[in-house]
C-alpha atoms as a PDB file:
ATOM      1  CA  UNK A   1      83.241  90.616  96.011  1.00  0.00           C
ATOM      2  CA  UNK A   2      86.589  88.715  95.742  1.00  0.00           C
ATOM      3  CA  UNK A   3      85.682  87.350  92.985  1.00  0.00           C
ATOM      4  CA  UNK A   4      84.731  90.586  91.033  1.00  0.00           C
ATOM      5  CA  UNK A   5      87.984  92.152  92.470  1.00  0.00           C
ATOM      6  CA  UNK A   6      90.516  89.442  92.224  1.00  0.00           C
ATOM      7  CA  UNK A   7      93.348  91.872  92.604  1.00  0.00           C
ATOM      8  CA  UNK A   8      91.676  94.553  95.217  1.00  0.00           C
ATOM      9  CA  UNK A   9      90.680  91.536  97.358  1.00  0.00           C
ATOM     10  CA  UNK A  10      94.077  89.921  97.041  1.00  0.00           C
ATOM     11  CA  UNK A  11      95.564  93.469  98.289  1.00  0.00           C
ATOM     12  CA  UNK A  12      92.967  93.845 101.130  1.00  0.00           C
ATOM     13  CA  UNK A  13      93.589  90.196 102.287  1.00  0.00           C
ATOM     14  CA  UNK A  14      97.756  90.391 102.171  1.00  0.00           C
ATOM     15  CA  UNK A  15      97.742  94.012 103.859  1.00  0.00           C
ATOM     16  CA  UNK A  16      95.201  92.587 106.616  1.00  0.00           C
ATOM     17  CA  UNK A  17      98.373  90.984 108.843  1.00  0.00           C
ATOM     18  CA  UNK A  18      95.756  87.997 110.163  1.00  0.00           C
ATOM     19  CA  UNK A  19      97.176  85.685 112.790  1.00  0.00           C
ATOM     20  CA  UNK A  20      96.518  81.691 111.859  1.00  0.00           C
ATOM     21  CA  UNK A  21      92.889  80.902 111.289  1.00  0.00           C
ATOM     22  CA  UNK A  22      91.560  84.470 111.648  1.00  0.00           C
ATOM     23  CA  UNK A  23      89.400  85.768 108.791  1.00  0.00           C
ATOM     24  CA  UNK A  24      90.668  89.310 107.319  1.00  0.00           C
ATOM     25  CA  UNK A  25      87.416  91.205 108.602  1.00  0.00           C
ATOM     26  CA  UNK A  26      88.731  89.586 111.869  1.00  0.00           C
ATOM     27  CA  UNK A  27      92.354  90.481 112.037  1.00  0.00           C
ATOM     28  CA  UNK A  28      91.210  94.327 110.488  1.00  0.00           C
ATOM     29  CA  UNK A  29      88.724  94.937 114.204  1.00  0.00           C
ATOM     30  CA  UNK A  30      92.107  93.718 116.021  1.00  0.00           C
ATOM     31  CA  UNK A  31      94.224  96.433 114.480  1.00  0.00           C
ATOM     32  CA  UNK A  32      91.776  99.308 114.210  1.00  0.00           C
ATOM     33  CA  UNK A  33      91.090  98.754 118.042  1.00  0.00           C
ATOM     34  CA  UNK A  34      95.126  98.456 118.903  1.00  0.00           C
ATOM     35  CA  UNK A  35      97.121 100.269 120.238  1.00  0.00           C
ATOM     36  CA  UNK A  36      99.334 101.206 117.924  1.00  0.00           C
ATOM     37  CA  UNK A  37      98.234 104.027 116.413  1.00  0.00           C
ATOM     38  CA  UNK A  38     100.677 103.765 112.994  1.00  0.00           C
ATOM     39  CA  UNK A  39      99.167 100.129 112.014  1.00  0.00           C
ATOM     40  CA  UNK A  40      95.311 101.598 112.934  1.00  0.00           C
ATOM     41  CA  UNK A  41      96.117 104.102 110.347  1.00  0.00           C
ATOM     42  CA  UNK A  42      97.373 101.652 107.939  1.00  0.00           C
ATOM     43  CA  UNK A  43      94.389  99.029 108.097  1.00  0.00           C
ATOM     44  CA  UNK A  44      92.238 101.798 108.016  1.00  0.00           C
ATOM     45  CA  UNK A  45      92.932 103.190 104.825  1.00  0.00           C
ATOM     46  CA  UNK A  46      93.850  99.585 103.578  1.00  0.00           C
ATOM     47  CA  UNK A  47      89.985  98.997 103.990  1.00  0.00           C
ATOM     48  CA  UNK A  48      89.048 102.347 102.716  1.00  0.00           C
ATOM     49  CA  UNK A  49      90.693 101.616  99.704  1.00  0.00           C
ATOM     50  CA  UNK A  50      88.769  97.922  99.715  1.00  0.00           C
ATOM     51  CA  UNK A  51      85.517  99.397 100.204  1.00  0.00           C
ATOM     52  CA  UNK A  52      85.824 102.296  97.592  1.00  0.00           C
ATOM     53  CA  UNK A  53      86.937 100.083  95.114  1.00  0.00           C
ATOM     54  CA  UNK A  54      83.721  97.131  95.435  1.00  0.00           C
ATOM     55  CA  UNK A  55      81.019 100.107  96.662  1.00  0.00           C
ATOM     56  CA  UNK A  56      81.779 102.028  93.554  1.00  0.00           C
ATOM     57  CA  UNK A  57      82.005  98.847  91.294  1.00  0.00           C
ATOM     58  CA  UNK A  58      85.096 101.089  90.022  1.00  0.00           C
ATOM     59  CA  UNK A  59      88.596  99.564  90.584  1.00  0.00           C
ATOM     60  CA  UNK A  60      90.834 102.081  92.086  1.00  0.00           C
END
């Protein structure tokens, strides 16, 4: 979907704070199941927005 999105995937990737070598999907499940509940919040929606934008085929 990355390359349908350039720019959304480019977002989702930057925003997705991965330590060297992990994959973004990777480095998401770390912060959603941290502890700190501020950066859950923020990779959440940072995927929501990812996933609403390739699901719908409608760029946000």
């Amino acid at each position: 979907m990355g390359r349908i999105f350039p720019e959304a995937w480019a977002e989702f990737s930057n925003h997705a704070k991965c330590r060297p070598g992990e994959r973004p999907a990777d480095a998401y499940a770390r912060r959603l199941a941290g502890e700190d509940r501020d950066d859950a919040e923020a990779a959440a929606l940072a995927w929501v927005r990812w996933e609403s934008t390739h699901v719908s085929l409608d760029p946000l």
